[in-house]
Structure formats: C-alpha cells, structure tokens
N, C-alpha and C. Protein backbone atom coordinates (compact mmCIF):
# COMPACT_ATOMS: atom_id res chain seq x y z
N UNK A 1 68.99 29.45 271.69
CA UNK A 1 68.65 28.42 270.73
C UNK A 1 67.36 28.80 270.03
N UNK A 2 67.36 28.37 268.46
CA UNK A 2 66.00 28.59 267.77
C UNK A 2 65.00 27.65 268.50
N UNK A 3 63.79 27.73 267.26
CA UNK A 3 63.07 26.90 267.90
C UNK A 3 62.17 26.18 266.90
N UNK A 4 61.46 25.34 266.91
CA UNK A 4 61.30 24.16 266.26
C UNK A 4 60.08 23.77 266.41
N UNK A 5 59.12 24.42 265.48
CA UNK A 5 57.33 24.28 265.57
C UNK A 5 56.94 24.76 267.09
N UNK A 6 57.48 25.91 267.46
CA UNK A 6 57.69 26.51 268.38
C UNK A 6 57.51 25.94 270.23
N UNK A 7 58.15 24.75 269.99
CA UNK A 7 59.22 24.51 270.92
C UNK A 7 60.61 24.09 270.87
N UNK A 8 61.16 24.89 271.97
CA UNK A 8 62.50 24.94 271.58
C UNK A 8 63.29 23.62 272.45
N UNK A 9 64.35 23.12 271.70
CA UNK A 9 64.63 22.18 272.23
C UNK A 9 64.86 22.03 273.65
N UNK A 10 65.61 22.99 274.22
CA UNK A 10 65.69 23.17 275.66
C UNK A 10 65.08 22.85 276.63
N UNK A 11 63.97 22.98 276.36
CA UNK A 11 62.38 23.28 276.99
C UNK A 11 62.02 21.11 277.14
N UNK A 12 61.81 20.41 275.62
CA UNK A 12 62.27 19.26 275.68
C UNK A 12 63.09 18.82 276.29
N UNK A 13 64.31 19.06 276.65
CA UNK A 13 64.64 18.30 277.84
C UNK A 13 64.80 18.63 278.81
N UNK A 14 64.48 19.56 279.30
CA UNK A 14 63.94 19.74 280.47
C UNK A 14 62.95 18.88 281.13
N UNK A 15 61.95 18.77 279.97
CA UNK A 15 61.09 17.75 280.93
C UNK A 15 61.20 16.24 280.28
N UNK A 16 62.50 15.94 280.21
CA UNK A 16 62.80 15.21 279.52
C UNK A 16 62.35 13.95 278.85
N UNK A 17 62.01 14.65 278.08
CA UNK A 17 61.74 14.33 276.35
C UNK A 17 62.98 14.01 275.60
N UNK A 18 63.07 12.86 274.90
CA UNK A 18 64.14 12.71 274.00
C UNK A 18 64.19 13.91 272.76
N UNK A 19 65.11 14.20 272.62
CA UNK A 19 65.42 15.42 272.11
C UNK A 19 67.21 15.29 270.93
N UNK A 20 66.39 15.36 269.79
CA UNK A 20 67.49 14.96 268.21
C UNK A 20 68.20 16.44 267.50
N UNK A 21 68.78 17.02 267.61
CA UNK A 21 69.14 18.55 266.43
C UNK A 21 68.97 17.50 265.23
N UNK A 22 68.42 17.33 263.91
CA UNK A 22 68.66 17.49 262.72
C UNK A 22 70.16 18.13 262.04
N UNK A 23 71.42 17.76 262.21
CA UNK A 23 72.15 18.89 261.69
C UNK A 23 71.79 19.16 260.47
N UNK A 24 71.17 18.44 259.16
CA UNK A 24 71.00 18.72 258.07
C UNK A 24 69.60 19.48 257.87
N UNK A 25 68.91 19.48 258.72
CA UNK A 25 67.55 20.08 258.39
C UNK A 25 67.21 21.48 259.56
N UNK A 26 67.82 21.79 259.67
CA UNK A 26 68.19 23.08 260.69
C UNK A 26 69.56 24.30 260.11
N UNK A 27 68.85 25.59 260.72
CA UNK A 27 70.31 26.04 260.08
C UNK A 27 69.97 27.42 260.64
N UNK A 28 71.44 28.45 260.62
CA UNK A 28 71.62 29.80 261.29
C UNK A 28 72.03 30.47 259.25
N UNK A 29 72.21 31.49 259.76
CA UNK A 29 72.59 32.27 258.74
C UNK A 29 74.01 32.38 258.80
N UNK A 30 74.88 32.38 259.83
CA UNK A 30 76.22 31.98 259.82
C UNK A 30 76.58 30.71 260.67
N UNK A 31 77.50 30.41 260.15
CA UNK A 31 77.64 28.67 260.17
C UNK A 31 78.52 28.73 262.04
N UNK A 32 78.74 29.86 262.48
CA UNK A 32 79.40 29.80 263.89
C UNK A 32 78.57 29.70 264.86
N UNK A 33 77.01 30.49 264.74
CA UNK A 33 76.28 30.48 265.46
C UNK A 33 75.55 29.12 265.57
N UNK A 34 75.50 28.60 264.55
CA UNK A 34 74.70 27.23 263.93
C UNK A 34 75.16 25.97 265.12
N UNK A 35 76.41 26.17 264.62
CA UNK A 35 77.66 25.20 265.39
C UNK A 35 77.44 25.41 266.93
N UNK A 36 77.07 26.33 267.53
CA UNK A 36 77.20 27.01 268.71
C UNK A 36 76.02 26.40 269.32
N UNK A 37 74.93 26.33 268.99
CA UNK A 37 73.93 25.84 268.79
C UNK A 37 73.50 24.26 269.28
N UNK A 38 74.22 23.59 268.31
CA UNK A 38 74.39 22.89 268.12
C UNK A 38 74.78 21.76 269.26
N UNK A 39 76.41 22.74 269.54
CA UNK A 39 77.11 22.21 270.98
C UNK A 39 76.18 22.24 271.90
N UNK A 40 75.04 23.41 271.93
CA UNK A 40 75.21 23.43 273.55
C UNK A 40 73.89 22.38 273.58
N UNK A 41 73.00 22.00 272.43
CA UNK A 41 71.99 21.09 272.50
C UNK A 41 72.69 19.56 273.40
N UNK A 42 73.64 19.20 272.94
CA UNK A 42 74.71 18.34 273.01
C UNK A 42 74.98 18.14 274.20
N UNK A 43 75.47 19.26 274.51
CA UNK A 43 75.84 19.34 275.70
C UNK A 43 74.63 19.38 276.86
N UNK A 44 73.72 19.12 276.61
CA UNK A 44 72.12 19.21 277.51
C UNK A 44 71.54 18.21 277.82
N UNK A 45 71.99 16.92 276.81
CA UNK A 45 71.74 15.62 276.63
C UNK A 45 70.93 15.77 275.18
N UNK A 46 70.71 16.52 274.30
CA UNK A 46 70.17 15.98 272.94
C UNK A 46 70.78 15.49 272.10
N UNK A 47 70.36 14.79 270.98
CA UNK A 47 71.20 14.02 270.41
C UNK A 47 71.68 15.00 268.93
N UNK A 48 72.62 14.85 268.33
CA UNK A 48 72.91 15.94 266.80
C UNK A 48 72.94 14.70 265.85
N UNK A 49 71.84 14.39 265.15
CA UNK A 49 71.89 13.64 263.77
C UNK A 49 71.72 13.61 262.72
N UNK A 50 71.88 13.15 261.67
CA UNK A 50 70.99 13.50 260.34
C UNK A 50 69.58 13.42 260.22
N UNK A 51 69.15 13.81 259.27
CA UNK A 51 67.48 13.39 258.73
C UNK A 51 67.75 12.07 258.23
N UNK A 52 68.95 11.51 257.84
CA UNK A 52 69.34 10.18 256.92
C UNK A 52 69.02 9.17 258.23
N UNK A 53 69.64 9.49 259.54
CA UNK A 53 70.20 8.45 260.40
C UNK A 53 68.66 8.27 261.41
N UNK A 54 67.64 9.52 261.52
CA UNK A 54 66.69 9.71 261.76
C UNK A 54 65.64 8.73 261.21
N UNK A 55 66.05 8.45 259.99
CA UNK A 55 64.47 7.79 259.43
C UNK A 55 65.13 6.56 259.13
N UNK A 56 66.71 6.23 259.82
CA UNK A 56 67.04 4.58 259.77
C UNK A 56 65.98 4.07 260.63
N UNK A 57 66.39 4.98 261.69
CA UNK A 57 65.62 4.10 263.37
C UNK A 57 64.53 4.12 263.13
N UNK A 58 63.65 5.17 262.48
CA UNK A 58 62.17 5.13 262.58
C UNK A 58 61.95 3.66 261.44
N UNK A 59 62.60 2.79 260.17
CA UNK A 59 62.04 2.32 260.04
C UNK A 59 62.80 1.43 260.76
N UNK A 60 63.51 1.15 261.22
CA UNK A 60 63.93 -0.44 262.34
C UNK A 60 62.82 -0.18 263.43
N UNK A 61 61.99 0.67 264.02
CA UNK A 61 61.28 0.98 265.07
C UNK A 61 59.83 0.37 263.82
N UNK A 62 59.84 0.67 262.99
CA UNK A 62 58.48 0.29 262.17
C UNK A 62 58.59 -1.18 261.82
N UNK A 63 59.35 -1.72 261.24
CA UNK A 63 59.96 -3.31 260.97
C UNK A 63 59.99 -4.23 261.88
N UNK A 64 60.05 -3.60 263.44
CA UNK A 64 60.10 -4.12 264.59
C UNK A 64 58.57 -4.53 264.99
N UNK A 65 57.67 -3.35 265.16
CA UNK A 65 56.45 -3.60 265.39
C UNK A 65 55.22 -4.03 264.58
N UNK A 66 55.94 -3.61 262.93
CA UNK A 66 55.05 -4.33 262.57
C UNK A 66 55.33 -5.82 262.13
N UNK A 67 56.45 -6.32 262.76
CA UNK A 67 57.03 -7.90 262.84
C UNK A 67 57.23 -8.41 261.68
C-alpha cells in the first residue's frame, strides 16, 4: 500500500485509528493495482469513501457541535 503524508494506512489501523481510502483523491498509475489497494484497506477495517461523502460527516460533526 502507498502512503499518505507518509503514513501509510496500515500502520493506522493497526493502532487503531479510524482509517478512510479517499477513492477519489488517491490513485495508482494502473487502475488494477489501485483497486487492489483499495480491497485490501477494506479488508483491514478501513473505510473506501469519497472526498464528497467525507466532508458530509465533517459538516454534520461541525453543525452538531457547534449546535
């Protein structure tokens, strides 16, 4: 797996840390490896979402606290 402001997701849940793939803001140079990727984040317990579905929650998480 790549890695991501150089930690790699793996490593996140390991010590478990909630842990998101971006599918839209991430990427391989071929779309098999990407995918591959992808699964096995998935398969680790991270979550695969958009940047769209990402900044729903952050503002229901902001709307929430700031009441």
């Amino acid at each position: 797996m790549g890695t991501v402001s150089g930690v790699r997701p793996l490593d996140r849940i390991r010590h478990g840390l909630p842990t998101s793939g971006l599918t839209d803001c991430c990427a391989h140079p071929a779309a098999g490896p990407h995918g591959a990727d992808l699964f096995d984040m998935t398969a680790r317990d991270a979550d695969a979402c958009t940047a769209e579905e990402v900044m729903g929650h952050l503002h229901e998480l902001l709307t929430t606290v700031a009441g």
